[in-house]
C-alpha atoms as a PDB file:
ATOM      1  CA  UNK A   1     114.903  82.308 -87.485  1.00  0.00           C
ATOM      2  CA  UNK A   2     116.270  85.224 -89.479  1.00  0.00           C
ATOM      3  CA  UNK A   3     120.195  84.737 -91.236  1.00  0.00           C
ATOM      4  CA  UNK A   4     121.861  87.095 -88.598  1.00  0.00           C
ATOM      5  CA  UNK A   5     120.613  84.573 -86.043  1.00  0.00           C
ATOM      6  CA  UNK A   6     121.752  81.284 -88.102  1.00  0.00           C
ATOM      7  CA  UNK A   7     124.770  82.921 -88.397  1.00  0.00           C
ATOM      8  CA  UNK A   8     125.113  83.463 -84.913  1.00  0.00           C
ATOM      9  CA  UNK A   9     123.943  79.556 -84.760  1.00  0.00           C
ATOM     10  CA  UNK A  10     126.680  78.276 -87.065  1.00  0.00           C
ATOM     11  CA  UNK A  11     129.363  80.446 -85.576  1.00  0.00           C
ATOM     12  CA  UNK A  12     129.099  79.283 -81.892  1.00  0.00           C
ATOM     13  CA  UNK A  13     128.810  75.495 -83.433  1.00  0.00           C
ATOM     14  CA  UNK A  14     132.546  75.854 -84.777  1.00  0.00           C
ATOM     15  CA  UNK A  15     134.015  76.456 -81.650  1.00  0.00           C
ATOM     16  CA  UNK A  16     133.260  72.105 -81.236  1.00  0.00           C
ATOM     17  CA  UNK A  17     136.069  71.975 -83.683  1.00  0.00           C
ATOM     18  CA  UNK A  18     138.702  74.137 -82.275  1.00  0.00           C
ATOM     19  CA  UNK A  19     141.247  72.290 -80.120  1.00  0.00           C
ATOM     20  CA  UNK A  20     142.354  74.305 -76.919  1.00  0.00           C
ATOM     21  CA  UNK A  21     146.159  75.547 -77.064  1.00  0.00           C
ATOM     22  CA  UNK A  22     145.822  75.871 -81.236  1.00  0.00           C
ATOM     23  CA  UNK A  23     146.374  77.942 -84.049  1.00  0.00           C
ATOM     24  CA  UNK A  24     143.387  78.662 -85.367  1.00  0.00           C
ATOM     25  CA  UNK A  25     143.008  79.721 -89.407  1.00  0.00           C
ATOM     26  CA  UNK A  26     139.795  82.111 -89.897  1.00  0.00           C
ATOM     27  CA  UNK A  27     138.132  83.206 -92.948  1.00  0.00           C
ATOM     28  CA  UNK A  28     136.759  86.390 -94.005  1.00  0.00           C
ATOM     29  CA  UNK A  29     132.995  87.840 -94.206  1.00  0.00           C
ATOM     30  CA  UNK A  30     129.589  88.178 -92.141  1.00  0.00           C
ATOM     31  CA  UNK A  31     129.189  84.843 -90.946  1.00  0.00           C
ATOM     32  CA  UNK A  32     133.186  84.545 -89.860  1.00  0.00           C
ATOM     33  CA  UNK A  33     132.733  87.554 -88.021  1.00  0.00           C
ATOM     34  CA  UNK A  34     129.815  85.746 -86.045  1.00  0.00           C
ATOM     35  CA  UNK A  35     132.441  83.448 -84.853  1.00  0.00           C
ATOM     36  CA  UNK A  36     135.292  85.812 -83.950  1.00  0.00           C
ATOM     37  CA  UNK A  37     132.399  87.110 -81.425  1.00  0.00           C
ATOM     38  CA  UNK A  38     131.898  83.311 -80.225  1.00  0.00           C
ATOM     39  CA  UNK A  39     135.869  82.667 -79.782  1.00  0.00           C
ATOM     40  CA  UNK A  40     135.634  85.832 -77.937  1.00  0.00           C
ATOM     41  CA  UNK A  41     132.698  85.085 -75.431  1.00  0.00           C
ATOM     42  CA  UNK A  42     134.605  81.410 -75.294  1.00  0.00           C
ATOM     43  CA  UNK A  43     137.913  82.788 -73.870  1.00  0.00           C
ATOM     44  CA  UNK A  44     139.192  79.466 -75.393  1.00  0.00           C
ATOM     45  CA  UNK A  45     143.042  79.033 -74.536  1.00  0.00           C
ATOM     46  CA  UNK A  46     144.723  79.780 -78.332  1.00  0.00           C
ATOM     47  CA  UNK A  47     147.838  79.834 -79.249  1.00  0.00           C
ATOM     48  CA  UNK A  48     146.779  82.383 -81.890  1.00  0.00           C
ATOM     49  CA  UNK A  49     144.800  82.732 -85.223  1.00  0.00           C
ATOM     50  CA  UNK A  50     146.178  82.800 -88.545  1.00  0.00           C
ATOM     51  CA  UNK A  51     143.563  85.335 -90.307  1.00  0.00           C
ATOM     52  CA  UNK A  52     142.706  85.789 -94.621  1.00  0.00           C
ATOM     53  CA  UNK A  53     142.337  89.529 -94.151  1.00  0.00           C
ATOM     54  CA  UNK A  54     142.894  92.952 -92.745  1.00  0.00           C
ATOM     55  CA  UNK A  55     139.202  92.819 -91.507  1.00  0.00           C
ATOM     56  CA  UNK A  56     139.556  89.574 -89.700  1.00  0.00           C
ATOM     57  CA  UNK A  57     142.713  90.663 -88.349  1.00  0.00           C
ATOM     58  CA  UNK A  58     141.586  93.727 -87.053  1.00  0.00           C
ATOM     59  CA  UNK A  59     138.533  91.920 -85.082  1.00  0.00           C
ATOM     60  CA  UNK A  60     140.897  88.815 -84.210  1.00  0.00           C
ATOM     61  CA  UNK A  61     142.933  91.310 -82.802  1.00  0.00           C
ATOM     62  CA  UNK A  62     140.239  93.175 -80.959  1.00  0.00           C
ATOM     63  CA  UNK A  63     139.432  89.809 -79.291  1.00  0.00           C
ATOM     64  CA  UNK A  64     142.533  89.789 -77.645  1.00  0.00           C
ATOM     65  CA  UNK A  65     143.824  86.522 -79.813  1.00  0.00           C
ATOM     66  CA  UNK A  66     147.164  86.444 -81.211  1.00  0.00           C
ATOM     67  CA  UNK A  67     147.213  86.827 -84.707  1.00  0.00           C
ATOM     68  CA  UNK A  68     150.321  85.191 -86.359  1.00  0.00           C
ATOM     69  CA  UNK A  69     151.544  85.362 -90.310  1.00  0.00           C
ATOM     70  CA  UNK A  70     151.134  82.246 -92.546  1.00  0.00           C
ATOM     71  CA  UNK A  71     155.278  81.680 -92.420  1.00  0.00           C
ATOM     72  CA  UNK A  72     154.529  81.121 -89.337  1.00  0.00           C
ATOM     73  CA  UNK A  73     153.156  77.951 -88.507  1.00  0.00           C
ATOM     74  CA  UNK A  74     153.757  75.428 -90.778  1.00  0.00           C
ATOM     75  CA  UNK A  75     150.153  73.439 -90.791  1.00  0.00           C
ATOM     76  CA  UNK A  76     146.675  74.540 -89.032  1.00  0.00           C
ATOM     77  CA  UNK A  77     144.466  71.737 -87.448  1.00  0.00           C
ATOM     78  CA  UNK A  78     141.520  73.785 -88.722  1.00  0.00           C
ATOM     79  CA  UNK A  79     140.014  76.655 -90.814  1.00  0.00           C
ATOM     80  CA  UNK A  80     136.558  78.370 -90.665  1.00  0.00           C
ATOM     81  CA  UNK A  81     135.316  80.147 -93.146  1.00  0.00           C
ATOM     82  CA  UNK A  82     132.119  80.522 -94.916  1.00  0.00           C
ATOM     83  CA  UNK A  83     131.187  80.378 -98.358  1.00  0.00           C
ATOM     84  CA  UNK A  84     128.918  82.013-101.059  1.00  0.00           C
ATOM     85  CA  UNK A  85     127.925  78.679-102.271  1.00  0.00           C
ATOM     86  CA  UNK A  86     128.875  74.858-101.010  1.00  0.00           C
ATOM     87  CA  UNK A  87     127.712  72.083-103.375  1.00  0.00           C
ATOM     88  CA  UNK A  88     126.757  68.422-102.361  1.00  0.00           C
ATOM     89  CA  UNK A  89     130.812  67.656-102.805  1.00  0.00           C
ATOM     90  CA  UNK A  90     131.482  70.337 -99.991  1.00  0.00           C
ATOM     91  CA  UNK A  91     132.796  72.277-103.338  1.00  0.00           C
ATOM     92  CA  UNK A  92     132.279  76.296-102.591  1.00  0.00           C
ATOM     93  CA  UNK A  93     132.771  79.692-104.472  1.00  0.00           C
ATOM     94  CA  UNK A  94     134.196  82.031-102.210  1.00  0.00           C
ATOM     95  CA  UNK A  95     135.136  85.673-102.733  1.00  0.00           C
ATOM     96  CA  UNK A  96     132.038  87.566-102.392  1.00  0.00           C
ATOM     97  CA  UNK A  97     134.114  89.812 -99.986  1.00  0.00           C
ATOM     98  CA  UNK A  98     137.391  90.086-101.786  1.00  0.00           C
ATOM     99  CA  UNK A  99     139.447  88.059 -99.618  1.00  0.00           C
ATOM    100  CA  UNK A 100     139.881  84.864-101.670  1.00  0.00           C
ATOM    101  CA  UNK A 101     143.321  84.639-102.556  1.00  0.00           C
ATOM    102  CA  UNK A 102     144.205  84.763 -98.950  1.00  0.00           C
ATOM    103  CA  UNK A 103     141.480  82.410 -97.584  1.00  0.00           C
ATOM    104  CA  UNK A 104     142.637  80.065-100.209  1.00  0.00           C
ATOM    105  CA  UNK A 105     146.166  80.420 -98.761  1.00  0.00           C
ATOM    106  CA  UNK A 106     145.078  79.721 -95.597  1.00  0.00           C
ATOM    107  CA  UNK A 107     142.750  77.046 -96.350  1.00  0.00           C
ATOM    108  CA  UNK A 108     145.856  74.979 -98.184  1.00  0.00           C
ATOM    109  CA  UNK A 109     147.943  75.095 -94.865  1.00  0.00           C
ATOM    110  CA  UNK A 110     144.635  73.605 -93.027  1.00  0.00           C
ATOM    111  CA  UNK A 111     144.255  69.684 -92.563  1.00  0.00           C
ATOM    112  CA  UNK A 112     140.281  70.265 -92.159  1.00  0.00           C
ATOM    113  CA  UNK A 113     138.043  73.007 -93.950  1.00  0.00           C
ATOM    114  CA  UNK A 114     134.839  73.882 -91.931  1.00  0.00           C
ATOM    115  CA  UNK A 115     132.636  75.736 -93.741  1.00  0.00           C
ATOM    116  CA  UNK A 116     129.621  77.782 -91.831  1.00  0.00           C
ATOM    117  CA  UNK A 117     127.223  78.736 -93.695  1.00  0.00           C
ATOM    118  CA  UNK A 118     123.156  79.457 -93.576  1.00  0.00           C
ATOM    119  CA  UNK A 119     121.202  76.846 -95.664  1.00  0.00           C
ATOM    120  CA  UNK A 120     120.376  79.603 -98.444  1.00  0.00           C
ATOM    121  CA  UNK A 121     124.139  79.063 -99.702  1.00  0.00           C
ATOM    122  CA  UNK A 122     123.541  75.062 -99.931  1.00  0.00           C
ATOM    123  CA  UNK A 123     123.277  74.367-104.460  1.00  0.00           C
ATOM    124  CA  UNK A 124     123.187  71.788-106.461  1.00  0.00           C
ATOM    125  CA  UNK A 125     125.277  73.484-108.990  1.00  0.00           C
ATOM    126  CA  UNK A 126     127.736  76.279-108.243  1.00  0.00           C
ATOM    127  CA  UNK A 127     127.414  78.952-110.009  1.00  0.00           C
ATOM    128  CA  UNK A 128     123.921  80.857-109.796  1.00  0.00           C
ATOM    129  CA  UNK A 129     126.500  83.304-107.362  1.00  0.00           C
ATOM    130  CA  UNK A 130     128.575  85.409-109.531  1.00  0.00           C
ATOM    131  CA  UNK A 131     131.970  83.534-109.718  1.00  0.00           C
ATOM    132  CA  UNK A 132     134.726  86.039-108.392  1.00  0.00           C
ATOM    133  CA  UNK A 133     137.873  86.077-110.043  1.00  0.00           C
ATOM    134  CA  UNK A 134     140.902  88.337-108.616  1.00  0.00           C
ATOM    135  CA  UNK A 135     143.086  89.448-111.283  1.00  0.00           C
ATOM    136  CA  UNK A 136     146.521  91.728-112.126  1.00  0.00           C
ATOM    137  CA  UNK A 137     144.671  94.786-113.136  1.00  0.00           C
ATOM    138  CA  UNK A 138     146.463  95.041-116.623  1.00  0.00           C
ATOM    139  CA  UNK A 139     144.674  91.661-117.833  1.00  0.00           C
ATOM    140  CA  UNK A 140     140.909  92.470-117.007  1.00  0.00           C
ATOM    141  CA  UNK A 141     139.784  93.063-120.772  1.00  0.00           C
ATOM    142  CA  UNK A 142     141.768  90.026-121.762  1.00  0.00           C
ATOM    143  CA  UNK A 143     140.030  87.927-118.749  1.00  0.00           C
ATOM    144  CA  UNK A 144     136.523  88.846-119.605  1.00  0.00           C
ATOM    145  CA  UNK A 145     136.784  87.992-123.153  1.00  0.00           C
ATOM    146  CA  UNK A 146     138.015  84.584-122.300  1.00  0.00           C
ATOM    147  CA  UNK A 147     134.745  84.554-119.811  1.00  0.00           C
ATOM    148  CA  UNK A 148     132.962  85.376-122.537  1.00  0.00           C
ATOM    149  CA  UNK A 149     133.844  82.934-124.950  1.00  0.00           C
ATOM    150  CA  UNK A 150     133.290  80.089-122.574  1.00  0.00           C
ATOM    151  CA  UNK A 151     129.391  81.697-122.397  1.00  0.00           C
ATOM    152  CA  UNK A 152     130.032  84.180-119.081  1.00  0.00           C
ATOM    153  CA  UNK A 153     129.463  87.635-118.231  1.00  0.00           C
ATOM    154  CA  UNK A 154     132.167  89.203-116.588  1.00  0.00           C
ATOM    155  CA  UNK A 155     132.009  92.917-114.814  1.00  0.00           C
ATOM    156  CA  UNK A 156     135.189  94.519-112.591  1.00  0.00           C
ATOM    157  CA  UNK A 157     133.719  94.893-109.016  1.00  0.00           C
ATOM    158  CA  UNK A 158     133.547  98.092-108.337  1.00  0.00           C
ATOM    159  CA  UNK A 159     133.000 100.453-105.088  1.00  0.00           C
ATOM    160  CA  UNK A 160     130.057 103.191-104.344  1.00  0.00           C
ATOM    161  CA  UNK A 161     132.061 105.687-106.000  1.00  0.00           C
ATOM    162  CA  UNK A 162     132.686 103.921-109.360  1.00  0.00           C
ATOM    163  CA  UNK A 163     136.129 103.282-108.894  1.00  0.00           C
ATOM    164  CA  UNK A 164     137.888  99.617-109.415  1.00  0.00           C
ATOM    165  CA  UNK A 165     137.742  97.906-106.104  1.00  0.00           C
ATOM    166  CA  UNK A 166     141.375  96.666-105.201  1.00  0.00           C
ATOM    167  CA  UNK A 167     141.908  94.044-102.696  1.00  0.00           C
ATOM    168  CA  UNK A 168     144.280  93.535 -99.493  1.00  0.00           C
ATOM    169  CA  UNK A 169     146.732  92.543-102.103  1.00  0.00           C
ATOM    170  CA  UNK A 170     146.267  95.381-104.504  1.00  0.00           C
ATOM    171  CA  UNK A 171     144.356  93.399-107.238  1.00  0.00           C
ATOM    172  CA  UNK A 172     141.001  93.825-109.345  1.00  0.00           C
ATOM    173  CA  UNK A 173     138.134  91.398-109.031  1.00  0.00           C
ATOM    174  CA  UNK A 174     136.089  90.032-111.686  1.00  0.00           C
ATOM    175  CA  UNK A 175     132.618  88.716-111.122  1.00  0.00           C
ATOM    176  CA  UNK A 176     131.615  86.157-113.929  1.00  0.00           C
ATOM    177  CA  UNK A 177     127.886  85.701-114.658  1.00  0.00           C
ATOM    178  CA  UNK A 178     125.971  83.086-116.445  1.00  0.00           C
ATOM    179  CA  UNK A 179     128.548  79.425-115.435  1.00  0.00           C
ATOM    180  CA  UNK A 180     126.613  76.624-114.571  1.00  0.00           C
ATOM    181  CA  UNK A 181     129.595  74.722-113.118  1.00  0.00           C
ATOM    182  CA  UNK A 182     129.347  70.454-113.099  1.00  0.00           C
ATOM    183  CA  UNK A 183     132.969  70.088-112.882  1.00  0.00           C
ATOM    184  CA  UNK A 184     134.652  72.725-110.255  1.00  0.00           C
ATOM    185  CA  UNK A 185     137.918  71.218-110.108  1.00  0.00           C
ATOM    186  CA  UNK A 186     138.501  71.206-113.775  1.00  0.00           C
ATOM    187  CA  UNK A 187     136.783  74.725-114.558  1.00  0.00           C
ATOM    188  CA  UNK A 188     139.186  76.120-110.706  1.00  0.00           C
ATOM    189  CA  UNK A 189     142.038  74.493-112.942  1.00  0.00           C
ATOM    190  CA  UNK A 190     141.594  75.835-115.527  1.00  0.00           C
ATOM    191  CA  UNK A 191     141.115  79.201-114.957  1.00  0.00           C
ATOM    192  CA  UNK A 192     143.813  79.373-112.628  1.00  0.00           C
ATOM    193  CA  UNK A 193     146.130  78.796-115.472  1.00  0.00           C
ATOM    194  CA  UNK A 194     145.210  81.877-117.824  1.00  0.00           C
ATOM    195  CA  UNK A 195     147.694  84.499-117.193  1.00  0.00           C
ATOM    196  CA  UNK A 196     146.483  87.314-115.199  1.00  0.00           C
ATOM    197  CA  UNK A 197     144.405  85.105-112.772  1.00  0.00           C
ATOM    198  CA  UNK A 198     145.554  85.505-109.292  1.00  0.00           C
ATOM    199  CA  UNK A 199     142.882  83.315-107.829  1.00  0.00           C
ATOM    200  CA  UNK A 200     139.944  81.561-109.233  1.00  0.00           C
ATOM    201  CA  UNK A 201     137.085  81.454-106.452  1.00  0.00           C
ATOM    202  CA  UNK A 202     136.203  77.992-107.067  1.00  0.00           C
ATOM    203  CA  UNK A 203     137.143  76.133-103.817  1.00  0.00           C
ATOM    204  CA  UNK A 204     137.343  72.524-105.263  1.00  0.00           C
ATOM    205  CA  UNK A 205     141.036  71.636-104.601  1.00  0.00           C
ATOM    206  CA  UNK A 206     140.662  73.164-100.830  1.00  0.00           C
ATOM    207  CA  UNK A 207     137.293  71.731-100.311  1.00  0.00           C
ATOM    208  CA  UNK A 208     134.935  71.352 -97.397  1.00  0.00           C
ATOM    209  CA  UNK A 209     135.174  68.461 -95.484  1.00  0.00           C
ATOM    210  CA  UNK A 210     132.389  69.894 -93.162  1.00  0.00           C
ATOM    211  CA  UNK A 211     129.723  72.097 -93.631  1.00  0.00           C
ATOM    212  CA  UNK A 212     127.824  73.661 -90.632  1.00  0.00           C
ATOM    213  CA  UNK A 213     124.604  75.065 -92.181  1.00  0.00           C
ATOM    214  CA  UNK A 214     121.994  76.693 -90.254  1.00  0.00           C
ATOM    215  CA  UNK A 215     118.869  76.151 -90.617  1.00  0.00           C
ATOM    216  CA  UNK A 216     115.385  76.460 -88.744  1.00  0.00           C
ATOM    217  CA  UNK A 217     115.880  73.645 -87.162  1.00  0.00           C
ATOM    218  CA  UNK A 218     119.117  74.189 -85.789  1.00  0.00           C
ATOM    219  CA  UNK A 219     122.524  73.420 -87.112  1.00  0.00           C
ATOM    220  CA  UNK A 220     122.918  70.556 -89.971  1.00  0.00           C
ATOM    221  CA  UNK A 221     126.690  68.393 -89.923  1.00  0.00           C
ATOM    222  CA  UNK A 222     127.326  67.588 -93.184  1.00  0.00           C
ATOM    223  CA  UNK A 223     130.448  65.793 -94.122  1.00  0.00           C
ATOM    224  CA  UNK A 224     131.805  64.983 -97.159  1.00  0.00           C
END
């Protein structure tokens, strides 16, 4: 089974954890999208979505679901959203497609995190995935030599045509190289405090408590 189809696998399996008549949060990337287009086929009764990007939005919206603005609802049942990596504490990094200040803000209004992801993002230790970082622009050199003190590598993501990539909210990214990270909610702490940081996309505070990962044999539960 190729990754577009465990995608397709995990996607349709979160739809067990959406309540009819809800408000929905949804994530960001390839494997989210998977299960816009499974709420879609569903025609479950929502109430509406609560989405972590323009992207999402825009499909969300496509859909024909309701897409409302974090003020407002005041708590979400649920969110999906994938990850880059998930760790045996349900621990992720998140942010490979810029959208992790937002997910993160949407996650932290969620009384459940289900994460869907194929079985190549399941480590042991976070961090072989470059660890994105979204940051006031002004601060990057600053950032990156405090990455690189603490013994990482860190690049501003940039687009096809060399220039800075900015996020929904305007921001830079960072992508930090070369952490082996044993203690994600210290390190997502930590980092969060250095001025400049927007969002840190270590996922330890707004953890997993499932993961749906897709594999050849079908779709693994883990909870944690």
């Amino acid at each position: 089974m190729d990754q577009d189809a465990l995608k397709k696998l995990v996607g349709r399996a979160a739809l067990d954890f959406v309540e009819p008549h809800s408000v929905v949060g949804v994530g960001t990337g390839s494997t989210v999208n998977k299960f816009i287009e499974a709420l879609a086929e569903a025609r479950l009764p929502l109430r509406g979505a609560v989405s972590s990007s323009v992207a999402s939005t825009r499909l969300l919206q496509q859909a024909g679901i309701t897409v409302l603005e974090p003020h407002e609802v005041t708590k979400l049942g649920v969110y999906i959203d994938g990850a880059d990596e998930i760790d045996p504490q349900g621990c992720m990094l998140k942010g490979g497609g810029g959208a992790l200040t937002r997910e993160k803000i949407v996650a932290d209004l969620a009384e459940q995190f289900v994460c869907i992801a194929d079985q190549s993002k399941q480590v042991e230790t976070l961090g072989a995935f470059p660890l994105p970082v979204e940051i006031i622009p002004m601060a990057a050199a600053q950032l990156a030599r405090r990455f690189d003190a603490m013994g990482g590598q860190a690049r501003l993501r940039h687009a096809a045509d060399g220039r800075a990539i900015s996020t929904d909210n305007g921001m830079h990214i960072l992508d930090v190289r070369g952490l082996q990270i044993t203690d994600p909610l210290a390190l997502e702490r930590e980092i969060s405090a250095w001025p400049g940081v927007v969002t840190v996309g270590i996922f330890a505070r707004n953890k997993a408590q499932v993961c749906l990962l897709g594999t050849g044999t079908g779709v693994q539960t883990l909870r944690f």
